[in-house]
Protein backbone atom coordinates (compact mmCIF):
# COMPACT_ATOMS: atom_id res chain seq x y z
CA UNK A 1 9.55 137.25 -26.61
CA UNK A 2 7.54 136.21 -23.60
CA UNK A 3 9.39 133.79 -21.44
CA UNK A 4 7.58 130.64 -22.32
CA UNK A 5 8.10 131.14 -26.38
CA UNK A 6 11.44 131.70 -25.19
CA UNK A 7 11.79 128.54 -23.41
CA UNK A 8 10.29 126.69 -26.10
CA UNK A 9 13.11 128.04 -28.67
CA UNK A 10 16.07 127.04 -26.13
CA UNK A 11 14.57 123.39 -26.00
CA UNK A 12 14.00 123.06 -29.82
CA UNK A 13 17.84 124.55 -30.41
CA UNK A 14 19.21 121.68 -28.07
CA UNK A 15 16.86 119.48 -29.75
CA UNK A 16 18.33 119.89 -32.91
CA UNK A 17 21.86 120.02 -31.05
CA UNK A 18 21.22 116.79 -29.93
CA UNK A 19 19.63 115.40 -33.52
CA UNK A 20 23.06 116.42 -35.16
CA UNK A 21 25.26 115.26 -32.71
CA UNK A 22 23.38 111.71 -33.43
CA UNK A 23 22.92 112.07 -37.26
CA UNK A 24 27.23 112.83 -36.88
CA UNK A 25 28.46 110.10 -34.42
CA UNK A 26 26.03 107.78 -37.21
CA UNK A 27 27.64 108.90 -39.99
CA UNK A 28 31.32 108.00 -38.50
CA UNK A 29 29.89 104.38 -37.67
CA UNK A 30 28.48 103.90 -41.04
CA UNK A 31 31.42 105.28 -42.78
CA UNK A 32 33.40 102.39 -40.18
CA UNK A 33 30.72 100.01 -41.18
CA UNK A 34 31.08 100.32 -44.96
CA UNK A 35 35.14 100.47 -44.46
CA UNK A 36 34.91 97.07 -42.83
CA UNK A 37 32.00 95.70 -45.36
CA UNK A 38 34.81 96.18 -48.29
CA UNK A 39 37.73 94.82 -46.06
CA UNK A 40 35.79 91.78 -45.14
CA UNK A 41 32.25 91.35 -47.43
CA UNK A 42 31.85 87.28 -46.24
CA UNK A 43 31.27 88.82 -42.67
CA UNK A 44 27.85 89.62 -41.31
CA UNK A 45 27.71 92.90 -39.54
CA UNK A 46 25.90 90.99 -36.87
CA UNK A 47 28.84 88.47 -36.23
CA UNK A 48 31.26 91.70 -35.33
CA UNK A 49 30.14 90.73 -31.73
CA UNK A 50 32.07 87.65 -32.17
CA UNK A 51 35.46 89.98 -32.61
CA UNK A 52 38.48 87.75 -33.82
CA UNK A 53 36.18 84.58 -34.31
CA UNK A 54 33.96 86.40 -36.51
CA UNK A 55 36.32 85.51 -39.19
CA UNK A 56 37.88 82.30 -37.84
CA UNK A 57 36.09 79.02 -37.37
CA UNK A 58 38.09 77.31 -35.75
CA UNK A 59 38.91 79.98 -33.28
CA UNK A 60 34.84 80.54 -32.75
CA UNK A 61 34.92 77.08 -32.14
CA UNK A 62 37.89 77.15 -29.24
CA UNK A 63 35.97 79.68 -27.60
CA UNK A 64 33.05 78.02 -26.97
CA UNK A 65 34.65 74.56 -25.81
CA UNK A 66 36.60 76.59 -23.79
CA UNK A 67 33.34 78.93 -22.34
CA UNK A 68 32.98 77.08 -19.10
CA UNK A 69 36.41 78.19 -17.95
CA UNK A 70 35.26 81.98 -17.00
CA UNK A 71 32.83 80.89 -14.48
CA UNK A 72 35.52 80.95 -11.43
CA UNK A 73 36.45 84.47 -12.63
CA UNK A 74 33.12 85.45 -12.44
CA UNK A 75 32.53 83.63 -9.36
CA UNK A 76 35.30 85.75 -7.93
CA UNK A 77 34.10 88.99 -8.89
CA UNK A 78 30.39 88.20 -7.70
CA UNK A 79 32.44 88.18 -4.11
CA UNK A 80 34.35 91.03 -4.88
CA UNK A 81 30.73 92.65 -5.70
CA UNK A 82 29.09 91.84 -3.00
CA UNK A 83 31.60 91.96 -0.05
CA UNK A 84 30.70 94.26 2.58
CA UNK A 85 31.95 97.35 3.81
CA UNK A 86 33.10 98.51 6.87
CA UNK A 87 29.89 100.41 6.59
CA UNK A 88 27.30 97.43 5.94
CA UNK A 89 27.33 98.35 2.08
CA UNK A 90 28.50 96.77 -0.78
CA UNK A 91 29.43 97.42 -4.29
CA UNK A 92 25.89 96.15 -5.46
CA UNK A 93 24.04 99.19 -3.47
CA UNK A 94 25.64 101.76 -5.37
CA UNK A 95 24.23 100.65 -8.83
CA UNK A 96 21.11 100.23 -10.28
CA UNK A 97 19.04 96.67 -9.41
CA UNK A 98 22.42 95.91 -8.06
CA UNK A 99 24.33 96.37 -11.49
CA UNK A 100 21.88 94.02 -13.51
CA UNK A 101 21.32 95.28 -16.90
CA UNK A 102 23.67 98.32 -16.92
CA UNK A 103 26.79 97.56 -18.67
CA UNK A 104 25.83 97.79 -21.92
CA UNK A 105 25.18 101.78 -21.41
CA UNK A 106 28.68 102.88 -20.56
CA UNK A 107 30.56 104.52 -20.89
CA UNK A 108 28.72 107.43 -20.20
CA UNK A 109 29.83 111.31 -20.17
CA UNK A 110 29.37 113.23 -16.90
CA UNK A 111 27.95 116.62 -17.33
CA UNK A 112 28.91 117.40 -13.96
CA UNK A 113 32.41 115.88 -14.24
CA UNK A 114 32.75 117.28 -18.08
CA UNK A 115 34.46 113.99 -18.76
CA UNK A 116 33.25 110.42 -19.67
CA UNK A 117 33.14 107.57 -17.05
CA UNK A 118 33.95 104.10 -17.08
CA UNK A 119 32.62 101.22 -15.59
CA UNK A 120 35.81 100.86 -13.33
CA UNK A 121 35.29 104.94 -12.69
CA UNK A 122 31.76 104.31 -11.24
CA UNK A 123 33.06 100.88 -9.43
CA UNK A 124 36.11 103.28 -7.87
CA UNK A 125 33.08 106.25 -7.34
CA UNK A 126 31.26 103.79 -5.03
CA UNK A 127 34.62 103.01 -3.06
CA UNK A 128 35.37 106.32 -2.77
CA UNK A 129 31.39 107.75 -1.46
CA UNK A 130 32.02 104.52 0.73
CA UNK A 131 35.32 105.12 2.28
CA UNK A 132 36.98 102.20 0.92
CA UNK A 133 40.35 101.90 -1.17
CA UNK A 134 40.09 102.34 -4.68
CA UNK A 135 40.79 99.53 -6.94
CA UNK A 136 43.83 99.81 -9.93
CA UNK A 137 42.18 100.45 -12.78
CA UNK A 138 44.15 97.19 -14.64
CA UNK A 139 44.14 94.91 -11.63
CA UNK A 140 42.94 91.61 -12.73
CA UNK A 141 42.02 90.16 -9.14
CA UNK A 142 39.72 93.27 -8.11
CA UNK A 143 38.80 95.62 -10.82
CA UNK A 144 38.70 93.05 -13.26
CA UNK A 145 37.61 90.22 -11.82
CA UNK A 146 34.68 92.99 -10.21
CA UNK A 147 33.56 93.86 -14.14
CA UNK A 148 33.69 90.58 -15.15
CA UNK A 149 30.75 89.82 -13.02
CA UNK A 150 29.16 93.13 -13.56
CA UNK A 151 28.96 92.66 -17.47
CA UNK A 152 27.66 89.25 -16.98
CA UNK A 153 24.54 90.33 -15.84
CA UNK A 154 24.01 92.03 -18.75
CA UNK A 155 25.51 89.48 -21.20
CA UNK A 156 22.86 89.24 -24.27
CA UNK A 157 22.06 92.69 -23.52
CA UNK A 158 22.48 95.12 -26.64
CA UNK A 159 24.86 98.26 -26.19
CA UNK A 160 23.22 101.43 -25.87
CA UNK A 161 26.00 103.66 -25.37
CA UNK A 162 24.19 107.46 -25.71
CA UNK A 163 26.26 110.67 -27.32
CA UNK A 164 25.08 113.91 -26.34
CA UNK A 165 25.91 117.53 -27.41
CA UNK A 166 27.98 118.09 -24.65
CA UNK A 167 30.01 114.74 -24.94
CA UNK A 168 30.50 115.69 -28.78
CA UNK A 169 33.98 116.46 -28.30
CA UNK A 170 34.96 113.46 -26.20
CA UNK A 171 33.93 111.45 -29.07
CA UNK A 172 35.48 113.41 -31.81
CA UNK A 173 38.83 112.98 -29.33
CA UNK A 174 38.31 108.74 -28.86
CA UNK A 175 37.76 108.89 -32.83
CA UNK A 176 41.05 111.35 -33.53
CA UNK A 177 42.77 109.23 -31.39
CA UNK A 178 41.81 105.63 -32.93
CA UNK A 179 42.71 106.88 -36.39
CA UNK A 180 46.50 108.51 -35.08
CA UNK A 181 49.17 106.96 -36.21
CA UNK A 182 51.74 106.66 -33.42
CA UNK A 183 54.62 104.66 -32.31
CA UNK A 184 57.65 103.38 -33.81
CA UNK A 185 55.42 101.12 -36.34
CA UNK A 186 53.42 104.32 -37.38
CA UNK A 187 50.53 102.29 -37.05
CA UNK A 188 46.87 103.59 -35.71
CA UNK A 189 44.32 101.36 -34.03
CA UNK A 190 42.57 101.97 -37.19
CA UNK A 191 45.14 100.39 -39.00
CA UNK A 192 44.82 96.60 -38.11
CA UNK A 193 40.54 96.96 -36.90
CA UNK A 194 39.42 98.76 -39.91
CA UNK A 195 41.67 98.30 -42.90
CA UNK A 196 42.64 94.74 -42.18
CA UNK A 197 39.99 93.26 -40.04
CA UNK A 198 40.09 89.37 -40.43
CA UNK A 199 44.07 89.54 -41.64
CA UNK A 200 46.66 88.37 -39.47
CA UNK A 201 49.25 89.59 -37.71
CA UNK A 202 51.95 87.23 -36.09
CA UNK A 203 49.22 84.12 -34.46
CA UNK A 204 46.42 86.92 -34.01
CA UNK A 205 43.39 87.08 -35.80
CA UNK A 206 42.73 90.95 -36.36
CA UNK A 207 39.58 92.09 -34.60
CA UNK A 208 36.82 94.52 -36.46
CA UNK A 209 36.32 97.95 -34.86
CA UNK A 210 32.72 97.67 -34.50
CA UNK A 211 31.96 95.51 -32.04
CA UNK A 212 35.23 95.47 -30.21
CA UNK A 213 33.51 97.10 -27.11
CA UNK A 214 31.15 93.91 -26.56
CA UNK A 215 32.89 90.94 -25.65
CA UNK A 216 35.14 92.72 -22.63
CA UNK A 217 36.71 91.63 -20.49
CA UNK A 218 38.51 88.49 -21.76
CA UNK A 219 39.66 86.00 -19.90
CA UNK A 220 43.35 84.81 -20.18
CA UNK A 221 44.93 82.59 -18.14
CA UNK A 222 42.10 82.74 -15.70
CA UNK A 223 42.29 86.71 -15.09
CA UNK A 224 40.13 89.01 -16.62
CA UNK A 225 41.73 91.81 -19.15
CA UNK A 226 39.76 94.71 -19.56
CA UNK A 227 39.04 96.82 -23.03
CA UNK A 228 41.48 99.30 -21.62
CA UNK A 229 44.43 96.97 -20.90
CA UNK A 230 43.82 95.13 -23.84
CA UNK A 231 44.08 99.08 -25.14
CA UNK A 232 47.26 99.39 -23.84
CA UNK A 233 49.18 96.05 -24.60
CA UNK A 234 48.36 97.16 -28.39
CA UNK A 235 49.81 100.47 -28.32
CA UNK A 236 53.00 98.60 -26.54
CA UNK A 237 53.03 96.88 -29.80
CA UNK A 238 52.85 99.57 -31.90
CA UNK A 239 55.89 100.72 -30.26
CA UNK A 240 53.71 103.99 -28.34
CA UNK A 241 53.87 104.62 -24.31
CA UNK A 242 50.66 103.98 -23.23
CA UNK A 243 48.34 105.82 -21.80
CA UNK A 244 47.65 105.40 -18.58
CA UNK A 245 44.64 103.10 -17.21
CA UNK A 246 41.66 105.40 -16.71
CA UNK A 247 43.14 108.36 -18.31
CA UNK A 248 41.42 110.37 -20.58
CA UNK A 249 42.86 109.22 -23.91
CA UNK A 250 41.35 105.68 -22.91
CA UNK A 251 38.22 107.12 -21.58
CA UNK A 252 37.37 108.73 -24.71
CA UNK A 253 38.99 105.97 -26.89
CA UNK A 254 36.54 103.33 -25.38
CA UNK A 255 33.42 105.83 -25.26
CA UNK A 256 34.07 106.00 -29.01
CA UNK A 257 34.39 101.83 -29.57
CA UNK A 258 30.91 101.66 -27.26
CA UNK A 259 29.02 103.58 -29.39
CA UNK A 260 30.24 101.64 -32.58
CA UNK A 261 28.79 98.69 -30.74
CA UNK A 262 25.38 100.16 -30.36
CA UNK A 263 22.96 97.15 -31.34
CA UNK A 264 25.16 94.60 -30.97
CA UNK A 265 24.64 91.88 -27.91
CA UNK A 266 27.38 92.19 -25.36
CA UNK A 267 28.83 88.45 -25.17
CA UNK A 268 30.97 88.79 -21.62
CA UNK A 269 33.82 86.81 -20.35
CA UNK A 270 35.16 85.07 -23.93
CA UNK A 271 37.81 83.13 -22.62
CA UNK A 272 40.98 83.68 -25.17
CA UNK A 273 44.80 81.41 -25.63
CA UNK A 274 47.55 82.83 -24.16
CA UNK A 275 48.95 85.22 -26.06
C-alpha cells in the first residue's frame, strides 16, 4: 500500500473511531433522556437547564427575585480574574479572548495529560505556568468566586462539551460511577437525578441529570459552590467519603454530566436558600 492510501485508511479508521464514540456517548444521553421523560413527562427537556426549578414554581420564582444577589460574587471573581501577577499577567491572559465564551466547552480531556481537565484545573494550570500559588479546588473566595465570573461570560451560551476516542473511557468511568451505588444509604447519584427527578427529599427539590452541569456554580449564602462540591456534599449524604476536589472520580463524573448538557444554555450564578 503506498504511503498516501495508507494514510488515508488510518484517518478514515479514526474517523469512524470517533463517529462511534459519538453515536455511544448519544445513546447513553438518550437512554438518560427517555429515563427522565417517564419519571417526569409535564417537564420540557428544554427546562432541565432550570435544574430543581424546572419542576417547582415557586422555587423558579425565588430564584429569579433573588438573581440580583450574585452580582458581588461575580464582582469578586472579575478581581480575582484580573489581578496581576508578580509577573504583569493575569488570569485573563492565559485563556482565550480572556475566558469569554469558553465555559460551556469543558471539561475537556487532555491527550497529553491522558486525563480530563476542569475549569479550576486550567485556572490552577495558569497559576502554576505563572509562578503563582494554586488555588483549593473548593475554596469559595478564590476558585469559586474566580469561576463564577468565568462562566458568566458565557452565561446563555449552549454546552458543547466534545467526547473523543481517546476520552472514551473517562466517560464510560464518570457514567459507571454516577450509576454506583455507594454509601451507607446504597444510593447512586442516579438514584435521586434519574429515577426521581422532581420528587423530594427532606426540603430539596430533586434535580434532573441532564442539565445538572449548566447552572454551576450556585450561590449560597453569598459564596459560590462549585458542581464538584456540590458533588461531594451529596455523596456525604449518601453516607460515602468523598472524593477528593479535583480528583479523578470527580473529573470524570462532571465530564460525563457536561456532555448530558450538550444543547442546553448555561444559566450561571443561580443564587439558591440555605440549605
Amino acid at each position: 500500500m503506498r504511503f498516501r492510501d495508507a494514510a488515508a485508511a488510518v484517518a478514515a479508521a479514526l474517523a469512524m473511531s470517533g463517529a462511534s464514540v459519538y453515536a455511544a456517548a448519544n445513546q447513553v444521553k438518550a437512554e438518560i433522556l427517555a429515563r427522565l421523560q417517564q419519571a417526569a413527562p409535564g417537564v420540557a427537556p428544554a427546562d432541565y437547564a432550570l435544574g430543581s426549578a424546572a419542576f417547582d414554581a415557586e422555587l423558579r420564582a425565588a430564584l429569579q427575585e433573588k438573581a440580583g444577589e450574585s452580582a458581588a460574587v461575580i464582582e469578586a471573581g472579575k478581581k480575582v480574574w484580573t489581578r496581576k501577577f508578580r509577573n504583569g499577567r493575569t488570569l485573563a491572559a492565559c485563556f482565550p479572548n480572556g475566558g469569554r465564551r469558553i465555559a460551556a466547552t469543558y471539561p475537556q480531556y487532555d491527550s497529553r495529560l491522558k486525563r480530563v481537565v476542569t475549569l479550576e484545573m486550567a485556572v490552577n494550570q495558569c497559576l502554576k505556568a505563572n509562578g503563582e500559588p494554586l488555588f483549593e479546588m473548593a475554596e469559595p473566595q478564590t476558585m469559586g468566586a474566580a469561576i463564577a465570573y468565568l462562566r458568566s461570560l458565557s452565561d446563555a451560551q449552549k454546552a458543547a462539551v466534545r467526547v473523543s476516542a481517546a476520552a472514551e473511557e473517562r466517560f464510560e468511568e464518570g457514567r459507571r460511577l454516577y450509576f454506583t451505588r455507594m454509601g451507607q444509604r446504597n444510593f447512586a447519584c442516579a438514584s435521586c437525578h434519574v429515577q426521581s427527578p422532581g420528587r423530594r427529599y427532606t426540603e430539596q427539590v430533586l434535580s434532573p441529570a441532564i442539565g445538572q452541569a449548566t447552572h454551576w456554580p450556585i450561590i449560597r449564602g453569598g459564596r459560590a459552590i462549585t458542581l464538584q462540591a456540590r458533588i461531594r456534599e451529596c455523596l456525604e449524604i449518601m453516607g460515602a467519603a468523598p472524593f477528593p476536589a479535583g480528583s479523578e472520580e470527580l473529573n470524570n463524573i462532571e465530564y460525563f454530566l457536561a456532555y448530558l448538557s450538550n444543547g442546553l444554555p448555561l444559566r450561571a450564578n443561580v443564587v439558591r436558600p440555605e440549605r
